[in-house]
C-alpha atoms as a PDB file:
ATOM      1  CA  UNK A   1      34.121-176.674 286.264  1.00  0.00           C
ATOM      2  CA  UNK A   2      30.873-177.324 284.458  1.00  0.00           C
ATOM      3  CA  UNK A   3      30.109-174.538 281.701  1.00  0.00           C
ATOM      4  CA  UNK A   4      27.387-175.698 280.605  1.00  0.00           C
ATOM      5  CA  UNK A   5      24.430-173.145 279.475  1.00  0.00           C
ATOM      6  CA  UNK A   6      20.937-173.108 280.564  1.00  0.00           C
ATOM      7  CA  UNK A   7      19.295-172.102 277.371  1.00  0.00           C
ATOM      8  CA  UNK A   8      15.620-171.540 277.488  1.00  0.00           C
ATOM      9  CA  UNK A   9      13.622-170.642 274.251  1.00  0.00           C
ATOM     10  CA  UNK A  10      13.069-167.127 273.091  1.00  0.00           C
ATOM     11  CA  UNK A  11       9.783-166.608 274.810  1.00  0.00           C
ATOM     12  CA  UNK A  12       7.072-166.136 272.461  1.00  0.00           C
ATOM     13  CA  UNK A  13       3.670-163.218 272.483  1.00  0.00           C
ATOM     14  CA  UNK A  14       0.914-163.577 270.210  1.00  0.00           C
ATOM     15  CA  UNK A  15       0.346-160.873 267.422  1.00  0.00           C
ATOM     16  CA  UNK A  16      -2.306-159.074 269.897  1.00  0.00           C
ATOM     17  CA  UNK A  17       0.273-159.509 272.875  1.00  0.00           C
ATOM     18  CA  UNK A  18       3.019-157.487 270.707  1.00  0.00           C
ATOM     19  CA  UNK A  19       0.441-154.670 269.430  1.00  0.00           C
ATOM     20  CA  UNK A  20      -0.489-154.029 272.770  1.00  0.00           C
ATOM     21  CA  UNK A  21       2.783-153.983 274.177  1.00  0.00           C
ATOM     22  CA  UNK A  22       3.950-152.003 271.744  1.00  0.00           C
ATOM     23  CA  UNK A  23       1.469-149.282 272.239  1.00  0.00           C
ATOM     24  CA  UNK A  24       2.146-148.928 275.994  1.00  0.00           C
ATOM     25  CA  UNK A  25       5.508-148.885 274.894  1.00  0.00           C
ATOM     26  CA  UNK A  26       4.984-144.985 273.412  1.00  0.00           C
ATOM     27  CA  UNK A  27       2.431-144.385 276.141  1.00  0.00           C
ATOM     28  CA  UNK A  28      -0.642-145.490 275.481  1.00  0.00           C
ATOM     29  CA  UNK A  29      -3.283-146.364 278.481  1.00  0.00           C
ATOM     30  CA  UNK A  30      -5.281-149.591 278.758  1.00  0.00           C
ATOM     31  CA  UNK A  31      -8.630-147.003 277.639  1.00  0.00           C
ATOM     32  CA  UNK A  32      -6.817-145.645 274.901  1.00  0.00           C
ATOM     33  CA  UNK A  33      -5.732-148.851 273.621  1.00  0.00           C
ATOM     34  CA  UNK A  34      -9.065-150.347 273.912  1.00  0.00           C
ATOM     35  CA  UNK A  35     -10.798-147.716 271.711  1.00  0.00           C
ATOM     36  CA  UNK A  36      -8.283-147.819 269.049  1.00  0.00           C
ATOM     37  CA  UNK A  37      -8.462-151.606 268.970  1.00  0.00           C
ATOM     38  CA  UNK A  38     -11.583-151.872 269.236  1.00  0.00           C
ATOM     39  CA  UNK A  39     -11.680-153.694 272.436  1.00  0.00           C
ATOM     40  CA  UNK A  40     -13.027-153.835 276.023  1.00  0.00           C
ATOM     41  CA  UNK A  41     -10.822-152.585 279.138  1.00  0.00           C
ATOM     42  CA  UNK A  42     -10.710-156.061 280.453  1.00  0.00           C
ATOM     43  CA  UNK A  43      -9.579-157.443 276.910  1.00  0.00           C
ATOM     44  CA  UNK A  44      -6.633-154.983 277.561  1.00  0.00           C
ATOM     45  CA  UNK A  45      -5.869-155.850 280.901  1.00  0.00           C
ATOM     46  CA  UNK A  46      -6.151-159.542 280.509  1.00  0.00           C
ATOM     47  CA  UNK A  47      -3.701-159.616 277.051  1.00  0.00           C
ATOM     48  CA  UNK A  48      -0.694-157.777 278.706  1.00  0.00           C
ATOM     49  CA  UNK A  49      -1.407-160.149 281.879  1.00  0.00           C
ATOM     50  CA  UNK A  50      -0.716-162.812 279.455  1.00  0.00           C
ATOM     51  CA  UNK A  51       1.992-161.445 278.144  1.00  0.00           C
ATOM     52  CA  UNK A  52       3.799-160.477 281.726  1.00  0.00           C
ATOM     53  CA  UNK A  53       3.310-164.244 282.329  1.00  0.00           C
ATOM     54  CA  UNK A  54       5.130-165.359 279.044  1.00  0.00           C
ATOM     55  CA  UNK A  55       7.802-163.675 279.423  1.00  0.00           C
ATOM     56  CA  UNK A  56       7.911-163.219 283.576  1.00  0.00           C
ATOM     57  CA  UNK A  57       7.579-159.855 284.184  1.00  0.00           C
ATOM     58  CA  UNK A  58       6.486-158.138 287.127  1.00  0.00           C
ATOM     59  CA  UNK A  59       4.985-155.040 285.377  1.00  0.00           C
ATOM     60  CA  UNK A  60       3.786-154.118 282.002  1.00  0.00           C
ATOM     61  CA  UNK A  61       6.968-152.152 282.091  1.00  0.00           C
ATOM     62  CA  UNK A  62       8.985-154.764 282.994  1.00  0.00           C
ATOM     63  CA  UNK A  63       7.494-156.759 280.366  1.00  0.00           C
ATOM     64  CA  UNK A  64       8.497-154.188 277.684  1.00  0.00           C
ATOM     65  CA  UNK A  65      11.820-153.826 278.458  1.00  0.00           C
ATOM     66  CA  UNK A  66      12.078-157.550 278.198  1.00  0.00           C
ATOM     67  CA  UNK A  67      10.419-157.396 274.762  1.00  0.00           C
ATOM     68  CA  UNK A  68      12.685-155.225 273.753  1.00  0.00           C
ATOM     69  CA  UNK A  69      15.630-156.919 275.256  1.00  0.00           C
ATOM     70  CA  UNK A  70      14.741-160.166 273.621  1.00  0.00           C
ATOM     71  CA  UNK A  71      13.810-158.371 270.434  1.00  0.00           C
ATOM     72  CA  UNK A  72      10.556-158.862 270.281  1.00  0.00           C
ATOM     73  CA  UNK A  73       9.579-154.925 270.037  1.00  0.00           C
ATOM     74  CA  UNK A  74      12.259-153.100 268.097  1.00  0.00           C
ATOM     75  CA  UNK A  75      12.679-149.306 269.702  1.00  0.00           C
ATOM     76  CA  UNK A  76      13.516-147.237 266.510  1.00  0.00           C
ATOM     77  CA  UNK A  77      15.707-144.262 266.676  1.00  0.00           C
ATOM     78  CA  UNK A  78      12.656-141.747 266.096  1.00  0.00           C
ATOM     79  CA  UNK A  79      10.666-143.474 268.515  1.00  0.00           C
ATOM     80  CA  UNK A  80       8.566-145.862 267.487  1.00  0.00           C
ATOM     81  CA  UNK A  81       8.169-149.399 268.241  1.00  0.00           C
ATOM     82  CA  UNK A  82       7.826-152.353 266.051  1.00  0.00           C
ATOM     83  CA  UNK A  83       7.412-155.670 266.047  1.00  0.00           C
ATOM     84  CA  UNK A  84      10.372-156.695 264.141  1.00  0.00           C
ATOM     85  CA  UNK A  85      10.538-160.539 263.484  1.00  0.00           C
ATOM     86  CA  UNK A  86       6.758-162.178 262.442  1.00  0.00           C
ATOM     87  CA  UNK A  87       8.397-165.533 262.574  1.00  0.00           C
ATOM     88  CA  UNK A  88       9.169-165.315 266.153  1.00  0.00           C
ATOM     89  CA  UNK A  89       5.180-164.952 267.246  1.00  0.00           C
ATOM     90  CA  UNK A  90       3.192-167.190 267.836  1.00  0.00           C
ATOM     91  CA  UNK A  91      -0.283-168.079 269.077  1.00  0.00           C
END
C-alpha cells in the first residue's frame, strides 16, 4: 500500500490579491472596491481572476473560502478579515 502524500505548496496571492479578497470577503462589490482603492473596475475584476487561478477556484467565493482554508485570510471572531501571515505572499 503506497502512503505516500501529494504535497503541493501553499499557494501564494500577492498583497493586492489578499486586500481584495479580503474585502469581498465582508461584502464589498468590485465598484466599491475600486473607489476605495483607488482603482478601475477592470483592475478589480482582473486581480481576483488572478487570484481564482492561483489558488483554483471557480468563484470569487470559492476562492475565499480557500483563502481562508489555507490561511491566507484569517476570519476573526467579530468579523473581520485579515491577512494574517506577510511571509506567506508573494508577488
Amino acid at each position: 500500500m503506497d502512503l505516500a502524500l501529494d504535497l503541493e505548496p501553499t499557494p501564494r496571492l500577492t498583497p493586492r490579491q489578499s486586500e481584495f479578497l479580503a474585502m469581498t470577503a465582508v461584502g464589498s462589490t468590485y465598484n466599491e472596491i475600486a473607489r476605495e482603492c483607488f482603482v478601475t473596475y477592470s483592475t478589480v475584476e482582473t486581480t481576483l481572476e488572478n487570484a481564482r487561478a492561483r489558488l483554483s477556484a471557480k468563484t470569487t467565493a470559492h476562492c475565499v473560502v480557500l483563502a481562508i482554508a489555507l490561511e491566507l485570510l484569517i476570519l476573526t471572531h467579530d468579523g473581520r478579515v485579515v491577512v494574517p501571515h506577510p511571509h506567506r505572499i508573494t508577488a
